[in-house]
Protein backbone atom coordinates (compact mmCIF):
# COMPACT_ATOMS: atom_id res chain seq x y z
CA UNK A 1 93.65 87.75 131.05
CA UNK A 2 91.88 86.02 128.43
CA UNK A 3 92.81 85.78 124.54
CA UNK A 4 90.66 85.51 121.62
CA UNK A 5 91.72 84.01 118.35
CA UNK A 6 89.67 84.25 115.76
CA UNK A 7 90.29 81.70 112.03
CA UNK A 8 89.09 81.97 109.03
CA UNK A 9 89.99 80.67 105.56
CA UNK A 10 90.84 83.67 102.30
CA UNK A 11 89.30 86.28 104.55
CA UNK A 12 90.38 89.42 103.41
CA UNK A 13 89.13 92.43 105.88
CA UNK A 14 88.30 89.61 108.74
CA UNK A 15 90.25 92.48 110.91
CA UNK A 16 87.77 94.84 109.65
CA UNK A 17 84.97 92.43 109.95
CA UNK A 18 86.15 90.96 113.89
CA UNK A 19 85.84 94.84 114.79
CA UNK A 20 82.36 95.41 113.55
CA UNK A 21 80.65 92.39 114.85
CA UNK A 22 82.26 93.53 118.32
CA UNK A 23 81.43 96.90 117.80
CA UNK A 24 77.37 96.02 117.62
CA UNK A 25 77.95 93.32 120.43
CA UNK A 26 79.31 96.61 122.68
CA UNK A 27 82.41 94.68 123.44
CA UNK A 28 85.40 96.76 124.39
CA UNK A 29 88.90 95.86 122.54
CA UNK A 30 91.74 96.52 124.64
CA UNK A 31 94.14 94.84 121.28
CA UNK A 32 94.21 93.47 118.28
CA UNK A 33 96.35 91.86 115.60
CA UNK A 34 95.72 89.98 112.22
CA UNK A 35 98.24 88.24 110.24
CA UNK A 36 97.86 85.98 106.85
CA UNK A 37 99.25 82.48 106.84
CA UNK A 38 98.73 80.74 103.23
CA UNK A 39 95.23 80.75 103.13
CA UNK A 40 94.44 81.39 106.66
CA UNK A 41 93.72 84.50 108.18
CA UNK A 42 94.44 84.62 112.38
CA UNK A 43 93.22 87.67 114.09
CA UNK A 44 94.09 87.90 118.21
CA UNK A 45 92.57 90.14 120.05
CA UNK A 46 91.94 91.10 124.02
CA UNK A 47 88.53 92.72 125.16
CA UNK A 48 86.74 93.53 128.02
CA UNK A 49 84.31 90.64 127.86
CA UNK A 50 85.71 87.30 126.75
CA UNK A 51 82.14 85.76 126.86
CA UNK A 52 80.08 87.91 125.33
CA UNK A 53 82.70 88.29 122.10
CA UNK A 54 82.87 85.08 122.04
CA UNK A 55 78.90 84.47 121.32
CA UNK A 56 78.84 86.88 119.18
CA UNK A 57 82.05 85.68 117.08
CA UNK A 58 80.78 82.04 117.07
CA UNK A 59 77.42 83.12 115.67
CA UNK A 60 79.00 84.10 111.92
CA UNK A 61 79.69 82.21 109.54
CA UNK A 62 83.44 80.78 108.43
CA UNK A 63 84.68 82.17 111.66
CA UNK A 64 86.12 79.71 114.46
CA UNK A 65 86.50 81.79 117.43
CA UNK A 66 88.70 80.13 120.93
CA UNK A 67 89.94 81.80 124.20
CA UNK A 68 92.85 81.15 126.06
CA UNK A 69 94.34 82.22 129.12
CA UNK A 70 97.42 84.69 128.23
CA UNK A 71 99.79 85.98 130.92
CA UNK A 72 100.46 89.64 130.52
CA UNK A 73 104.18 90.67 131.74
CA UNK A 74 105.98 93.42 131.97
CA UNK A 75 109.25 93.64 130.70
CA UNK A 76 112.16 96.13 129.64
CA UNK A 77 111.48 97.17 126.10
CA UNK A 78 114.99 95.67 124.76
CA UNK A 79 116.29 93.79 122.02
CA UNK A 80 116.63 90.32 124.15
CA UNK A 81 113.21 90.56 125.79
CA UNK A 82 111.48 87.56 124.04
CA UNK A 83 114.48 85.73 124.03
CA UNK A 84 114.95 86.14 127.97
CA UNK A 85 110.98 84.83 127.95
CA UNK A 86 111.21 82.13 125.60
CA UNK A 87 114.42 80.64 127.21
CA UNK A 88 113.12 80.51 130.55
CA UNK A 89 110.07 78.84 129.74
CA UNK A 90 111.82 76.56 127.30
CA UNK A 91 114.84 75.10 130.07
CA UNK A 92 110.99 73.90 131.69
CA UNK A 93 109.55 72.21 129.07
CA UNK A 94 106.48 74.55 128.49
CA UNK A 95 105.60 75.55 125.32
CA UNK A 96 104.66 79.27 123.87
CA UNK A 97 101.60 78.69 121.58
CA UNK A 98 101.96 83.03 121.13
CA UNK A 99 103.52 86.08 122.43
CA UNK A 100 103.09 89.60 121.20
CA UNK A 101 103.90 92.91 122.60
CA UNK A 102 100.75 94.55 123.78
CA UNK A 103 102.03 98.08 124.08
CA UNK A 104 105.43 100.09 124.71
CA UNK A 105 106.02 102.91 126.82
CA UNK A 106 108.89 104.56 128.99
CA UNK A 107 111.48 101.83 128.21
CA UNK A 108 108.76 98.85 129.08
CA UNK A 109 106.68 96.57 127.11
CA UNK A 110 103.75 94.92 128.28
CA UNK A 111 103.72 90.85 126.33
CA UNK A 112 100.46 88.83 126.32
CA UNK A 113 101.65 85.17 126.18
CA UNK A 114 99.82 81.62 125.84
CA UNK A 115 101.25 78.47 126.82
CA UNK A 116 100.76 75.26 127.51
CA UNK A 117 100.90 75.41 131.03
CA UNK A 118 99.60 78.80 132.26
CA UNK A 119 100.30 78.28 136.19
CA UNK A 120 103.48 76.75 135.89
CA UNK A 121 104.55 79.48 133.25
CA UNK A 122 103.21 82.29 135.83
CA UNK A 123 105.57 80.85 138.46
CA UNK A 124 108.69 80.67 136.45
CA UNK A 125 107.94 84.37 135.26
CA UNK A 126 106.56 85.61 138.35
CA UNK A 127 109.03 88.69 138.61
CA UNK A 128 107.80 89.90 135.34
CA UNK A 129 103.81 88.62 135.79
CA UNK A 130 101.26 91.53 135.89
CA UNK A 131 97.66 90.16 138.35
């Protein structure tokens, strides 16, 4: 699975803005998130086609748009979850650029993650890795 992150500098609405230029690019988005950092805005978001987003994305203005592989895992939806995640990978030395919960249901939670070393990560979480 492939992540987009989208930055931008004082851009109020850039969620609003990410889903229209999408939206007339017919790209598909599976998720999305936004969150304000000083005066950075970050927006990640999943869709069906990385490439096409991503040409349409780099094409505006103030926008720097990357993509990353994530690993999507499925855990049980409880309290120690990331920390179960994050502890593994950290006893190897790889680091978690993100990690988010992608969607709940049924007392599991699917997590996109991005590290630093995707196939090494996918082997130490194998009995949780989704594909």
């Amino acid at each position: 699975m492939k992540q987009i992150t989208i930055l931008a500098s004082n851009a109020n609405g850039l969620i609003a803005d990410v889903t229209k230029i999408l939206a007339n690019a017919a790209v598909n988005i599976e998720s999305i998130a936004g969150e304000h950092y000083g005066s950075q805005t970050v927006v990640t978001a999943t869709v069906d086609d990385t490439e096409k987003a991503l040409e349409a994305l780099r094409r505006q203005e103030g926008f720097q748009a990357m993509a990353e592989d994530a690993l999507l895992l499925r855990v049980e939806d409880e309290v120690v979850a990331l920390a179960k995640i994050s502890q593994r990978l950290d006893a190897a030395g790889i680091d978690i650029r993100s990690i988010r919960f992608v969607e709940r249901h049924d007392g599991y939670a699917l997590v996109a993650l991005s590290v630093d070393r995707s196939a090494e990560a996918r082997h130490i979480l194998k009995d949780m890795a989704l594909g």
